[in-house]
N, C-alpha and C. Protein backbone atom coordinates (compact mmCIF):
# COMPACT_ATOMS: atom_id res chain seq x y z
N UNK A 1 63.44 68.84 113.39
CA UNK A 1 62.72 67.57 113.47
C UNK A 1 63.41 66.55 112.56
N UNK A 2 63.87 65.30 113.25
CA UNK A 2 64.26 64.01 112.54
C UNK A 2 63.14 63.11 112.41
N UNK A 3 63.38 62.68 110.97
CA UNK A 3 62.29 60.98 110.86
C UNK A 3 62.65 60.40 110.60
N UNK A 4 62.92 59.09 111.74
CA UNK A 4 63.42 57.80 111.66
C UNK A 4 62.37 57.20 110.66
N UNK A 5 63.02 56.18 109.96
CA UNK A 5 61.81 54.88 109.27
C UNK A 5 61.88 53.59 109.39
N UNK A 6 61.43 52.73 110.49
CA UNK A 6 61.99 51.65 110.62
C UNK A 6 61.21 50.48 109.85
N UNK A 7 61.49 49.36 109.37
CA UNK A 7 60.81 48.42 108.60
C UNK A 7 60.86 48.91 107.23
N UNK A 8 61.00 49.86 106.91
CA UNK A 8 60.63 50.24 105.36
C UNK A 8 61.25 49.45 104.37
N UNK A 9 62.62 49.65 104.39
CA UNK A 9 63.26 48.45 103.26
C UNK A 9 63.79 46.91 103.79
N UNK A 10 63.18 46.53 105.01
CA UNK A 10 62.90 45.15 105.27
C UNK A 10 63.06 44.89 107.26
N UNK A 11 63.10 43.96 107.25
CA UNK A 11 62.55 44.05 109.01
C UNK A 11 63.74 44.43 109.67
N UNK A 12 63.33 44.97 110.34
CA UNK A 12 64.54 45.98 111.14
C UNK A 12 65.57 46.86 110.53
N UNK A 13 65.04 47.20 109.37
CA UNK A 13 66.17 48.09 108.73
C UNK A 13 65.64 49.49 109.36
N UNK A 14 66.32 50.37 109.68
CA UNK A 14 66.51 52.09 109.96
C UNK A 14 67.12 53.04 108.63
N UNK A 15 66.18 53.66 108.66
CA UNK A 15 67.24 55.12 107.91
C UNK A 15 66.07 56.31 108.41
N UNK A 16 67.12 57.15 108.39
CA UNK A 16 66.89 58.94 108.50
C UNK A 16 66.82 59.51 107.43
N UNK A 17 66.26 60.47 107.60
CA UNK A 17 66.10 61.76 106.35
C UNK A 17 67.11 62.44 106.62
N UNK A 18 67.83 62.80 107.42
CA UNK A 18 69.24 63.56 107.05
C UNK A 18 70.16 62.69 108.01
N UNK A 19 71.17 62.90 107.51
CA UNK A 19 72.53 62.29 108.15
C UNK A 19 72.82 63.05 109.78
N UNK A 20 72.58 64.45 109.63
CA UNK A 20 73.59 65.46 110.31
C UNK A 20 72.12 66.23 110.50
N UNK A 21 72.13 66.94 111.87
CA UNK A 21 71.30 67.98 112.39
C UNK A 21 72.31 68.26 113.60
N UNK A 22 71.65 70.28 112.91
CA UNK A 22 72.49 71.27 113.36
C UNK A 22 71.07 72.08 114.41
N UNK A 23 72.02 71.89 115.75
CA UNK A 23 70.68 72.89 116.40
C UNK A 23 71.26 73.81 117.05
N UNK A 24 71.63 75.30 116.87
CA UNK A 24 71.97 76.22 117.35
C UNK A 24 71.35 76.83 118.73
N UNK A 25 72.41 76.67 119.55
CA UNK A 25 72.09 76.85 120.95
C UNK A 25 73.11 78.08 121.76
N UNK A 26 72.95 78.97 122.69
CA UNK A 26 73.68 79.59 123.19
C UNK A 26 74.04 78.78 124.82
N UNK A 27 74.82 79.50 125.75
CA UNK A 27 75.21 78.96 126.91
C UNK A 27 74.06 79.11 127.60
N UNK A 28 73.37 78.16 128.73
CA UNK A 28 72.42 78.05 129.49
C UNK A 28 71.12 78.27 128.75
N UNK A 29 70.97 78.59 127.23
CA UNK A 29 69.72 77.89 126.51
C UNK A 29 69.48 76.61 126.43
N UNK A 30 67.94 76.49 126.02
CA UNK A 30 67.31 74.92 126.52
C UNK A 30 66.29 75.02 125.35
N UNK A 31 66.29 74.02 124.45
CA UNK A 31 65.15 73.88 123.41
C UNK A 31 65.01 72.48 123.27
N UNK A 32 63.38 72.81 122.74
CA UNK A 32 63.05 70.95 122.90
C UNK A 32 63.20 70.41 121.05
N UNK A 33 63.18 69.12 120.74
CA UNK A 33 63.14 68.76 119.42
C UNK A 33 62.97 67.42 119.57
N UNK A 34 62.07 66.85 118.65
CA UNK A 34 61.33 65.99 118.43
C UNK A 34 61.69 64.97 116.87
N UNK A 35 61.36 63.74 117.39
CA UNK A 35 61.96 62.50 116.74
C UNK A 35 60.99 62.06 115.73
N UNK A 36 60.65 61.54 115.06
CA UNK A 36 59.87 60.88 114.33
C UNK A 36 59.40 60.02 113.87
N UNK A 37 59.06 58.60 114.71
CA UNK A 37 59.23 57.33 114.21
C UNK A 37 58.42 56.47 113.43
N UNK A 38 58.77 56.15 112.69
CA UNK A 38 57.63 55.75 111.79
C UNK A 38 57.82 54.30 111.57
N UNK A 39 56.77 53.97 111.74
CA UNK A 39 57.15 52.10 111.67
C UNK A 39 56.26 51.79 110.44
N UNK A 40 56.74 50.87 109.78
CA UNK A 40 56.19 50.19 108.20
C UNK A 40 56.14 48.95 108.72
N UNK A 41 56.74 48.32 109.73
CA UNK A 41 55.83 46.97 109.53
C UNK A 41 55.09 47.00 111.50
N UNK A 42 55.76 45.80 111.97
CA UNK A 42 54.59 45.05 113.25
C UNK A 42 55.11 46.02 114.17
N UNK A 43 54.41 46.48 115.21
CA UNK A 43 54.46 47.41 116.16
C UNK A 43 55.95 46.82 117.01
N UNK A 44 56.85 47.12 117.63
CA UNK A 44 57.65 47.03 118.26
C UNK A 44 58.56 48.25 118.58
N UNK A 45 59.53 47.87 119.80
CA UNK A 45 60.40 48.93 121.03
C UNK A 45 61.57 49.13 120.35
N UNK A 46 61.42 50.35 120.52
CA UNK A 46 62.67 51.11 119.74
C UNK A 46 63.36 51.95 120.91
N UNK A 47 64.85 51.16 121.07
CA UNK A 47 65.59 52.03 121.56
C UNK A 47 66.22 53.23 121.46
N UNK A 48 66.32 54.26 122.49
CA UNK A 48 67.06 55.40 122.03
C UNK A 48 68.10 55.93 122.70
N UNK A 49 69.37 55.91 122.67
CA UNK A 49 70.53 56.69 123.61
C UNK A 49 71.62 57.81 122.41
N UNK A 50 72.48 58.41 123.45
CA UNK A 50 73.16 59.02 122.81
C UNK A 50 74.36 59.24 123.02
N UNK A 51 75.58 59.56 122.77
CA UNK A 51 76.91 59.39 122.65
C UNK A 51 77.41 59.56 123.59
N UNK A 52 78.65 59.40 124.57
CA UNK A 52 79.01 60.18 125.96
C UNK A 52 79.48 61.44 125.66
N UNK A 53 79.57 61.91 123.81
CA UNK A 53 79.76 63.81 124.15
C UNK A 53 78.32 63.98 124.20
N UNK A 54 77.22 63.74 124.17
CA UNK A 54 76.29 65.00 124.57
C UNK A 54 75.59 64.10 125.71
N UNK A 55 76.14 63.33 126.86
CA UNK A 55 74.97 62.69 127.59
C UNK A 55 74.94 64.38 128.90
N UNK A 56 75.60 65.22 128.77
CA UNK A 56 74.75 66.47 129.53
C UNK A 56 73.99 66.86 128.64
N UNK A 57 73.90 66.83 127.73
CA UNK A 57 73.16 67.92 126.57
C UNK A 57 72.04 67.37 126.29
N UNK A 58 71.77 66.26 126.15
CA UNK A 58 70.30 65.31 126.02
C UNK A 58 69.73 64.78 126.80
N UNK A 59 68.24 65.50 127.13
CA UNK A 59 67.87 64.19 127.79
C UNK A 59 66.44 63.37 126.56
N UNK A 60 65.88 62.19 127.02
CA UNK A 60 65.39 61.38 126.37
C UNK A 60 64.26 61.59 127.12
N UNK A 61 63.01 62.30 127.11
CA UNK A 61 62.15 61.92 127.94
C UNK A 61 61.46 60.73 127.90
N UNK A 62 61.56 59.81 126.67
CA UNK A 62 60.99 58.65 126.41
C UNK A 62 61.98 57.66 125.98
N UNK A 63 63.09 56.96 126.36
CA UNK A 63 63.90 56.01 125.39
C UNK A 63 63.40 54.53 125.14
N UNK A 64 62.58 54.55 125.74
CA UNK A 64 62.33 52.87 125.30
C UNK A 64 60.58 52.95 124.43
N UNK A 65 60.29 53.92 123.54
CA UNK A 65 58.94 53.88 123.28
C UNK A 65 58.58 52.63 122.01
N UNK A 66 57.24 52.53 122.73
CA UNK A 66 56.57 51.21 121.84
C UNK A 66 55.90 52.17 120.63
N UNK A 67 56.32 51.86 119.51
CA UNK A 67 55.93 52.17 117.97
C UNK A 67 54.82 51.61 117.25
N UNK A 68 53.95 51.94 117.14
CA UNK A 68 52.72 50.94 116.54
C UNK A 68 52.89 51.55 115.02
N UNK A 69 52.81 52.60 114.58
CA UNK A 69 52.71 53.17 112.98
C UNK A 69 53.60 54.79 113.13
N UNK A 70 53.18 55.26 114.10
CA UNK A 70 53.91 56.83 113.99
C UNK A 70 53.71 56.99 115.33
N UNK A 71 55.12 57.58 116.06
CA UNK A 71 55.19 58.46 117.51
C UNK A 71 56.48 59.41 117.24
N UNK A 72 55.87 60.66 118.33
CA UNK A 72 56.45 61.69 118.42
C UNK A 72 57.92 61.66 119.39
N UNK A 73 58.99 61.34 119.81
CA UNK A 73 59.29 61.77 120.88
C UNK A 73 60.28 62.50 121.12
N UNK A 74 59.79 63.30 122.02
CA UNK A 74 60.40 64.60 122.47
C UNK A 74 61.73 64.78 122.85
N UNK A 75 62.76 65.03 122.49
CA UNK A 75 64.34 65.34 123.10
C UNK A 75 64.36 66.67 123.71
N UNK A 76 64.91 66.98 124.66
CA UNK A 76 65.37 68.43 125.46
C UNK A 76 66.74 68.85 125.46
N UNK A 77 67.55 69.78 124.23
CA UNK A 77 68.97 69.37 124.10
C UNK A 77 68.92 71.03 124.93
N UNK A 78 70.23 71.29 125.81
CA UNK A 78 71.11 72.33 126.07
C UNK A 78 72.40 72.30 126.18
N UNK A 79 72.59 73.39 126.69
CA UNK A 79 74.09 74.11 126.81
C UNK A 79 74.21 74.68 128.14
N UNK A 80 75.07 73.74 129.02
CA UNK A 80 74.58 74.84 130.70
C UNK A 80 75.70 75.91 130.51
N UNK A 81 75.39 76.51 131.57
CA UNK A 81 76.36 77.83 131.80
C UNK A 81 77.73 77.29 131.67
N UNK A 82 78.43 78.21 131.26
CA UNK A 82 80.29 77.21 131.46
C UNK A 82 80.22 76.60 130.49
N UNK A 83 79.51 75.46 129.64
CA UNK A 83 79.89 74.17 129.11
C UNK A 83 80.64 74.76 127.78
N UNK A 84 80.65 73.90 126.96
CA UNK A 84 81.47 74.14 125.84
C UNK A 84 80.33 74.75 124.50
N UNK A 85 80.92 75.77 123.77
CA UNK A 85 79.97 76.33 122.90
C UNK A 85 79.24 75.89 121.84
N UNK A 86 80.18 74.39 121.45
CA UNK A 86 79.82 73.90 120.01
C UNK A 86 80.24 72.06 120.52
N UNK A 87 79.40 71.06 120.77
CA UNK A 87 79.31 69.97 120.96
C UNK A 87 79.23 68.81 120.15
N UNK A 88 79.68 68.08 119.61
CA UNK A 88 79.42 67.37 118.31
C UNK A 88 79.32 65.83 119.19
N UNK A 89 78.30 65.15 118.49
CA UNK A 89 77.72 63.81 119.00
C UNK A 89 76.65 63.04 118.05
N UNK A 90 76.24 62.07 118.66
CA UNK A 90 75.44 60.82 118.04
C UNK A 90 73.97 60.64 118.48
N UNK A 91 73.03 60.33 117.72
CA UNK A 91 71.70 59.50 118.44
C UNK A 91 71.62 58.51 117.71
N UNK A 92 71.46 57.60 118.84
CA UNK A 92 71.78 55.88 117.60
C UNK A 92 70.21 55.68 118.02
N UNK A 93 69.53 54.66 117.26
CA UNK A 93 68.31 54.04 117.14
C UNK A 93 68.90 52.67 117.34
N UNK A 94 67.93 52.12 118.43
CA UNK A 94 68.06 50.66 118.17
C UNK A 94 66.84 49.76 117.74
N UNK A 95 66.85 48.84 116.92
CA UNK A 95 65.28 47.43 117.03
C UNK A 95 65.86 46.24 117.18
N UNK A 96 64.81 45.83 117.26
CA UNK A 96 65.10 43.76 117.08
C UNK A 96 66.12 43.56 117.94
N UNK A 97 65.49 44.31 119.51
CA UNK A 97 66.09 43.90 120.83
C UNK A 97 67.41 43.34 120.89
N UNK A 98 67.95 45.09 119.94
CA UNK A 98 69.61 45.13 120.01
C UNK A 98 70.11 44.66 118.38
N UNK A 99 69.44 43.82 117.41
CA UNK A 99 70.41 43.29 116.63
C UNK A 99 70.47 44.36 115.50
N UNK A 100 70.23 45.12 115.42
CA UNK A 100 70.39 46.02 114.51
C UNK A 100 70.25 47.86 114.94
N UNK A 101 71.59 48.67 115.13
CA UNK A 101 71.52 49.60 115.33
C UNK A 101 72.33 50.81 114.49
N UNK A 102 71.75 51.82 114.50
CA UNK A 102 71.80 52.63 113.57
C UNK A 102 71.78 54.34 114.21
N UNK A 103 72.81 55.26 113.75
CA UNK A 103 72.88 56.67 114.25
C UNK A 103 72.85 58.00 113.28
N UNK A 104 72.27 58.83 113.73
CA UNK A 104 72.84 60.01 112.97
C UNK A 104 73.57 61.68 113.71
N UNK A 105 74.31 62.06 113.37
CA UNK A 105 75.30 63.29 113.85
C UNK A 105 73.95 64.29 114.68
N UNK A 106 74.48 64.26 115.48
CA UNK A 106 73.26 65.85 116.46
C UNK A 106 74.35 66.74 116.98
N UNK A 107 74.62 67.65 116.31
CA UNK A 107 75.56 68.81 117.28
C UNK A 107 75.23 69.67 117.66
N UNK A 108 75.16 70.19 118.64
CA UNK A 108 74.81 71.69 119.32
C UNK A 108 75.64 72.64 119.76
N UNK A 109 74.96 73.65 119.47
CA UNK A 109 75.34 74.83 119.43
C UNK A 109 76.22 75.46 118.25
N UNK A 110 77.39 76.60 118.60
CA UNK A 110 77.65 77.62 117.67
C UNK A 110 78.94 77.37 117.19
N UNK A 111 79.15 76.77 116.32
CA UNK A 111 80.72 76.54 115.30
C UNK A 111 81.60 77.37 115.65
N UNK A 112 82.58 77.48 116.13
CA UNK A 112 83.51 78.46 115.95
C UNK A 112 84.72 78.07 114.41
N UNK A 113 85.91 79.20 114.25
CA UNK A 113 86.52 78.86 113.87
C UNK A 113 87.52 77.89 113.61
N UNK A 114 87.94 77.11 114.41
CA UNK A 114 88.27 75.57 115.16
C UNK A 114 87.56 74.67 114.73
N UNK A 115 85.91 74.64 114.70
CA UNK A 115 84.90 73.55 114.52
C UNK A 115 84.52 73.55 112.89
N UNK A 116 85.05 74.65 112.02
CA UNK A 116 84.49 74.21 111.07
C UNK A 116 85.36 74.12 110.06
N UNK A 117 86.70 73.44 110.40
CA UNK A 117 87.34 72.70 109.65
C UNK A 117 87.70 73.21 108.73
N UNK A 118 88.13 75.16 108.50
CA UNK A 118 88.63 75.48 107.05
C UNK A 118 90.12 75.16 106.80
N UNK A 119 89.85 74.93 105.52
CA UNK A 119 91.17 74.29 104.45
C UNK A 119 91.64 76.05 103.81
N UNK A 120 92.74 76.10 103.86
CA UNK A 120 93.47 76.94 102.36
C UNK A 120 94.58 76.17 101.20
N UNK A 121 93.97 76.18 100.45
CA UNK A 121 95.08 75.39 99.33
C UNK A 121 96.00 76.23 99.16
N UNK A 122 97.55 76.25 99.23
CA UNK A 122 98.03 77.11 98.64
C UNK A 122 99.16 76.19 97.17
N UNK A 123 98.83 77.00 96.68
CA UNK A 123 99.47 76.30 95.36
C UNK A 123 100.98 76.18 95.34
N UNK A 124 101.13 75.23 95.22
CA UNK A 124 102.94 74.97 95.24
C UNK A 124 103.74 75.30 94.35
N UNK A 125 103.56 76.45 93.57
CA UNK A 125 104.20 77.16 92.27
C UNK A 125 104.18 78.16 92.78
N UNK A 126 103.82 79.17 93.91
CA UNK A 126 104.03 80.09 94.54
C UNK A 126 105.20 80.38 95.48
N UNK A 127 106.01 79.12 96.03
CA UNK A 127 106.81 79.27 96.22
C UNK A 127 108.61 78.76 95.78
N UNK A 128 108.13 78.44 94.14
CA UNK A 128 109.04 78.99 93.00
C UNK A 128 109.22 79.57 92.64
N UNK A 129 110.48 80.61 92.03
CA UNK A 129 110.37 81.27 91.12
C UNK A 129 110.12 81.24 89.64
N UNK A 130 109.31 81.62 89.04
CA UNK A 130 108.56 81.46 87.44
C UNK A 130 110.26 81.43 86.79
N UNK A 131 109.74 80.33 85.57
CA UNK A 131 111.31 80.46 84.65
C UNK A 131 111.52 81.55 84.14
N UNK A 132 110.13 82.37 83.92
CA UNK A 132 110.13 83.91 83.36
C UNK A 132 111.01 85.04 83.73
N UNK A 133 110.44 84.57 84.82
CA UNK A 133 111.52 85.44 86.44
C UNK A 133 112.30 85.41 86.00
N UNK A 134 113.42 84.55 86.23
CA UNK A 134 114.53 83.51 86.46
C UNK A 134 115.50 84.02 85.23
N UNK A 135 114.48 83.55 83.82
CA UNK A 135 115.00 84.18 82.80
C UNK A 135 115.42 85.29 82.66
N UNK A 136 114.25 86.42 83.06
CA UNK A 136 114.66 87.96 83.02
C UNK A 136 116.19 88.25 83.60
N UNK A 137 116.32 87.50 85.02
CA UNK A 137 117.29 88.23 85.96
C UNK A 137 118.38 87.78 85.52
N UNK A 138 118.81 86.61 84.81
CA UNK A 138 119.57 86.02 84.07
C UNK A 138 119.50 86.97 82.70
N UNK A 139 118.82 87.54 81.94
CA UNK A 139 119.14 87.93 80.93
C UNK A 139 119.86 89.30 81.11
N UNK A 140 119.06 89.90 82.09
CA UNK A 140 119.68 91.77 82.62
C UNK A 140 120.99 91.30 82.89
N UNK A 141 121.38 90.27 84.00
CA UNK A 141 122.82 89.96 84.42
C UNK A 141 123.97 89.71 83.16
N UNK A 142 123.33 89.02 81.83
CA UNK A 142 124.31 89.29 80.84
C UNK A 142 124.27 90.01 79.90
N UNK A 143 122.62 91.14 80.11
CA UNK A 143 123.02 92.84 79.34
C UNK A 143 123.90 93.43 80.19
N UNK A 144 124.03 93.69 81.38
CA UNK A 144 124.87 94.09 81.61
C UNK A 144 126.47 93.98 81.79
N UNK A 145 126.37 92.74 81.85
CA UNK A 145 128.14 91.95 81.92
C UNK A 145 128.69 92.42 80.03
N UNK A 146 127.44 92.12 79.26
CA UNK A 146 128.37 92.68 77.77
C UNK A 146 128.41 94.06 77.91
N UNK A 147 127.45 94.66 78.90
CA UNK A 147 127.81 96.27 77.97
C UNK A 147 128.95 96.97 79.22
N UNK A 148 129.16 96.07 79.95
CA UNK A 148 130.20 96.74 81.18
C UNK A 148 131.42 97.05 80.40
N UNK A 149 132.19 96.69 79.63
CA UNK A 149 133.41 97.29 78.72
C UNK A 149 132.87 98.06 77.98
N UNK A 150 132.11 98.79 77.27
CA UNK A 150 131.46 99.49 76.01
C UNK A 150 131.70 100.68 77.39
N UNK A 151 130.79 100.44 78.47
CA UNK A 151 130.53 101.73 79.02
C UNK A 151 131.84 102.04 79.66
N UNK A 152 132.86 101.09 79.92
CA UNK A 152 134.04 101.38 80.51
C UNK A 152 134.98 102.44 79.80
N UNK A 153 135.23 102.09 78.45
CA UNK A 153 135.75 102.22 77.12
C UNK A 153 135.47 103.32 76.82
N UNK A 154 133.86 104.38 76.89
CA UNK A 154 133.31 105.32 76.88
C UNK A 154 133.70 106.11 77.86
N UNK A 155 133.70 106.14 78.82
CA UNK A 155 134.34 106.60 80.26
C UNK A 155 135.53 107.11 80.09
N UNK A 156 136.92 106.22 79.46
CA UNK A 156 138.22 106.19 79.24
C UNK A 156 138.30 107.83 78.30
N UNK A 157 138.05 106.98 77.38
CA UNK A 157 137.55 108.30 75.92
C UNK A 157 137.38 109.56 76.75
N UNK A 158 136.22 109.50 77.23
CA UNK A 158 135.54 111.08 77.48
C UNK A 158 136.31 111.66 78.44
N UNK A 159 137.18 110.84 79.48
CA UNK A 159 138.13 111.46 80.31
C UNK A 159 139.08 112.11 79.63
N UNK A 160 139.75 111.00 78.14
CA UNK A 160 140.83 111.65 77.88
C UNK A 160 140.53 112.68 76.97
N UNK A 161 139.52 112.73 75.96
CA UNK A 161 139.30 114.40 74.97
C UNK A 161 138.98 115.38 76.12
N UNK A 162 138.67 115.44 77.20
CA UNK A 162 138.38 116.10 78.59
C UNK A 162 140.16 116.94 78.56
N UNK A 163 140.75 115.73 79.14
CA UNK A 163 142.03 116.00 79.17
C UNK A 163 142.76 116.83 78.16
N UNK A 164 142.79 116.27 77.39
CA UNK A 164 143.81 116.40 76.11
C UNK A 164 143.01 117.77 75.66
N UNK A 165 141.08 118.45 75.63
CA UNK A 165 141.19 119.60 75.38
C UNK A 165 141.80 121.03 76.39
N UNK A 166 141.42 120.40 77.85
CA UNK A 166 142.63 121.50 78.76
C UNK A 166 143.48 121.49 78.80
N UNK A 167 144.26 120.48 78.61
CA UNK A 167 145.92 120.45 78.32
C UNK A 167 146.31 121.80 77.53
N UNK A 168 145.68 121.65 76.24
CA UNK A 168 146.13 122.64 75.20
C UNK A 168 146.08 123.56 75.95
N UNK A 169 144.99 124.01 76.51
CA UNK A 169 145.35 125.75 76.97
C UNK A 169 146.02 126.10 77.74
N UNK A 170 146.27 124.35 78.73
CA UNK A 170 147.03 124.65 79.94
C UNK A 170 148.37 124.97 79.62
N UNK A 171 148.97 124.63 78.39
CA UNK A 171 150.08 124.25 77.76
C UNK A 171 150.48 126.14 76.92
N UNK A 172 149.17 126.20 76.55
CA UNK A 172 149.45 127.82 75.66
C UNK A 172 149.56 129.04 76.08
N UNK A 173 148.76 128.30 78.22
CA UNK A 173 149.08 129.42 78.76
C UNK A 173 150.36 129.93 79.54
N UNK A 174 150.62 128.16 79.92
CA UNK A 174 151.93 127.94 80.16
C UNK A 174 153.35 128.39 79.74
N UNK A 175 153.30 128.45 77.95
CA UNK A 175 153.88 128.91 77.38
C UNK A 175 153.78 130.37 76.85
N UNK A 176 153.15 131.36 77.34
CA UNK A 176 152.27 132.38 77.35
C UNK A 176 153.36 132.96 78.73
N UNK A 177 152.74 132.88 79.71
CA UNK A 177 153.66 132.81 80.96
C UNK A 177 154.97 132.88 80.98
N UNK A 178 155.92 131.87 80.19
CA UNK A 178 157.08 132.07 80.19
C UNK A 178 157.32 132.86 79.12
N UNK A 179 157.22 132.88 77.93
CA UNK A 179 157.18 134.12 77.06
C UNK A 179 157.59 135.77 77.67
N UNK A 180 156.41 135.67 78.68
CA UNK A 180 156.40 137.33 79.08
C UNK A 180 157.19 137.27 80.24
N UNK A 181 157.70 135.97 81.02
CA UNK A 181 158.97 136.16 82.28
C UNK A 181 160.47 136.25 81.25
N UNK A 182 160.85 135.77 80.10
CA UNK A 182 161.79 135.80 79.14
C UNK A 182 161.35 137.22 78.85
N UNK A 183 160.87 137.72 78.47
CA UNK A 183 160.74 139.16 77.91
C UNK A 183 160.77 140.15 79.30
N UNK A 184 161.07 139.68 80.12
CA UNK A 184 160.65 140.78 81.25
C UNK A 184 162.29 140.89 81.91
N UNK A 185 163.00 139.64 81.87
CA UNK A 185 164.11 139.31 82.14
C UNK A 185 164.93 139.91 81.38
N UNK A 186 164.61 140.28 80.40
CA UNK A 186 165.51 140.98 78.74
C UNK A 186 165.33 142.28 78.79
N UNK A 187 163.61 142.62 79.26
CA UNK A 187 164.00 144.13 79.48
C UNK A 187 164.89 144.94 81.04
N UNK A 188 164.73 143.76 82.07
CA UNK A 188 165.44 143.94 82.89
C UNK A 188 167.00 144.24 82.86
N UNK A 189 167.59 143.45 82.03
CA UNK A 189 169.20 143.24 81.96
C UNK A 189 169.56 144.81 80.92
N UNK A 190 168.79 145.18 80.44
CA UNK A 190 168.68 146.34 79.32
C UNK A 190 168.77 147.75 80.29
N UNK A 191 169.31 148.24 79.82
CA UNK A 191 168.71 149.76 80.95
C UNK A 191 168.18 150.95 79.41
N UNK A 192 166.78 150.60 79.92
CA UNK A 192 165.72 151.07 79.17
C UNK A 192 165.46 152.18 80.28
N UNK A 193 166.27 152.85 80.67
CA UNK A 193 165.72 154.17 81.45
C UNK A 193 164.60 155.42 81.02
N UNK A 194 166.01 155.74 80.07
CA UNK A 194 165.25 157.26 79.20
C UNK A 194 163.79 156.38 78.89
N UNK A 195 163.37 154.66 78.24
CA UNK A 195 162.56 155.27 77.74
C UNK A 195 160.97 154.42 78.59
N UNK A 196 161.58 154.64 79.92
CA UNK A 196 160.67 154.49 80.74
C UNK A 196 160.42 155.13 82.01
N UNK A 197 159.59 156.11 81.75
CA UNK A 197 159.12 157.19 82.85
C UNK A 197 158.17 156.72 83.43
N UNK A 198 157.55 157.81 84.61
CA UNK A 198 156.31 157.11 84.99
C UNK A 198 154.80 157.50 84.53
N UNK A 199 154.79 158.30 83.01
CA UNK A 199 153.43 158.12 82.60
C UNK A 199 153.73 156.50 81.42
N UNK A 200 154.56 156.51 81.01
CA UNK A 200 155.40 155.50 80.01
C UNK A 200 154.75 154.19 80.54
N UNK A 201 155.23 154.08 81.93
CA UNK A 201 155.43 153.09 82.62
C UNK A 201 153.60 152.52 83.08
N UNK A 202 152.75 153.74 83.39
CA UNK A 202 151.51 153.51 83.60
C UNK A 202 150.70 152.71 82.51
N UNK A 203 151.49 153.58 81.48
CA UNK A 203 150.44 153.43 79.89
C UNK A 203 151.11 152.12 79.46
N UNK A 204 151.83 151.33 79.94
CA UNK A 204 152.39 150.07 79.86
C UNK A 204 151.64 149.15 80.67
N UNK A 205 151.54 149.40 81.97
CA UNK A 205 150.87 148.39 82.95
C UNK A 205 149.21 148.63 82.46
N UNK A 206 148.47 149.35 82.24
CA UNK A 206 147.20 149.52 81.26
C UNK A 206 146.98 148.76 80.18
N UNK A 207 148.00 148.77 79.28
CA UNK A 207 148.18 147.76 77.97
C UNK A 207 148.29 146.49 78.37
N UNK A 208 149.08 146.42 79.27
CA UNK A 208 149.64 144.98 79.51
C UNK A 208 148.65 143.92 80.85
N UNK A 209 147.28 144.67 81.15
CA UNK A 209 146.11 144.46 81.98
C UNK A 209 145.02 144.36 81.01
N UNK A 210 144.93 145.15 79.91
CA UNK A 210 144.27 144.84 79.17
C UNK A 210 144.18 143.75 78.28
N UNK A 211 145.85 143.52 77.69
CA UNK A 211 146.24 142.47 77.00
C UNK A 211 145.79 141.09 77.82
N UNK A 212 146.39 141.18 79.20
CA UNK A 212 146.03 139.55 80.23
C UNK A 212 144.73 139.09 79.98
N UNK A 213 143.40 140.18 80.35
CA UNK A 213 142.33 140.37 80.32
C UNK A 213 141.38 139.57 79.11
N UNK A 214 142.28 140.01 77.77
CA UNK A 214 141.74 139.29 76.69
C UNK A 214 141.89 138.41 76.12
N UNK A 215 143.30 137.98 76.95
CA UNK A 215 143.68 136.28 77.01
C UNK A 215 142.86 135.50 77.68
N UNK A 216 142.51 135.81 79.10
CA UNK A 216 142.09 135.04 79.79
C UNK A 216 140.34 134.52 79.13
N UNK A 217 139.82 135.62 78.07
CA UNK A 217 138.69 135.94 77.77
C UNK A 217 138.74 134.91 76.83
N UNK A 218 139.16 135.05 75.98
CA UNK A 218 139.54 134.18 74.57
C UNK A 218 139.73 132.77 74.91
N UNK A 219 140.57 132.46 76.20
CA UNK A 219 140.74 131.02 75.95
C UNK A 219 140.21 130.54 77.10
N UNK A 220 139.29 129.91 76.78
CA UNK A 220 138.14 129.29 78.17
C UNK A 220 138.87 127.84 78.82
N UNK A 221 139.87 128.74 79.52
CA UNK A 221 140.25 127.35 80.09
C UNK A 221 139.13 126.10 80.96
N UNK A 222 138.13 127.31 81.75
CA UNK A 222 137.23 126.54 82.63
C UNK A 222 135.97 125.81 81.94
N UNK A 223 136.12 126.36 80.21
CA UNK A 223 134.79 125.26 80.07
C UNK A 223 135.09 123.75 79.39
């Protein structure tokens, strides 16, 4: 229910109690709603029409009613089958045979997402990066640019005491090796007959398997 007030703050002035009325309607529903006119001063005809978006949606069963102090009149708003779900429109009031006219918002039916106009702010510092950021990735980029020689330098090192400790053995076994081909060559050129038989000769290759054995034991080439 709307209440017009006409005359109240001087002759022919209009105002409403609300700006905006919301009347929730489905497709091919029909509900009636009622006006309120209230006159403060001399009885006179108050016009009533409504916008060309709702002239299916309204009818006026009374638009030209004579006002003496208070009348009711009745509006019949729908929604036919098919029409559109959510309708937005006007009911203007007219007096003083046209010179002064005046409206307020009547929409019908059901808002959708489209009709009710949502906003998202999104904040425009979201698609900056923070100096924080910025800073960090800049600061990691020159921890790491100083410590890239330290760790290079470390690398170098540990390859070469790596090196330089297998060398040695490679070197002792190396020289180990030729030792016993020089000594083998010397007993060759020798004719050591008499004093090599074949238990002599066994109890030699035994010693000399045992001896390899405790070389190879002793000096850890592989660790």
């Amino acid at each position: 229910m709307q209440q017009v007030h006409i005359n109240r703050l001087g002759v022919n002035s209009i105002e409403f109690d609300t700006g905006t009325v919301e009347l929730p309607l489905s497709p091919g529903e029909e509900r009636s709603f009622e006006l309120v006119m209230i006159n403060y001063g001399a009885p006179t005809h108050v016009n009533l029409s409504v916008s060309d978006s709702l002239r299916e949606n309204i009818t006026m069963l009374e638009d030209n009613p004579y006002v003496r102090h208070e009348e009711y009149i009745p509006i019949i708003a729908r929604i036919p089958y098919g029409g559109r779900l959510y309708t937005k429109g006007q009911v203007f009031v007219t007096v003083g045979y046209g010179s002064r006219k005046a409206g307020f918002d009547f929409n019908i039916g059901m808002p959708g997402p489209d009709d009710a106009n949502f906003t998202v702010d999104v904040d425009t510092s979201l698609s900056t990066p923070s100096k924080s950021s910025s800073r960090g990735y800049k600061d990691s980029g020159e921890n790491w640019s100083s410590q890239l020689p330290e760790i290079s330098l470390q690398m170098v090192r540990s390859v070469f005491e790596v090196a330089s400790s297998r060398s040695v053995y490679m070197v002792a076994v190396f020289v180990f090796l030729i030792s016993v081909t020089v000594m083998v060559m010397i007993f060759l050129s020798v004719d050591f007959g008499p004093f090599f038989g074949f238990y002599p000769s066994v109890f030699y290759s035994i010693l000399l398997t045992f001896l390899t054995a405790f070389l190879l034991i002793r000096l850890p080439i592989f660790k």
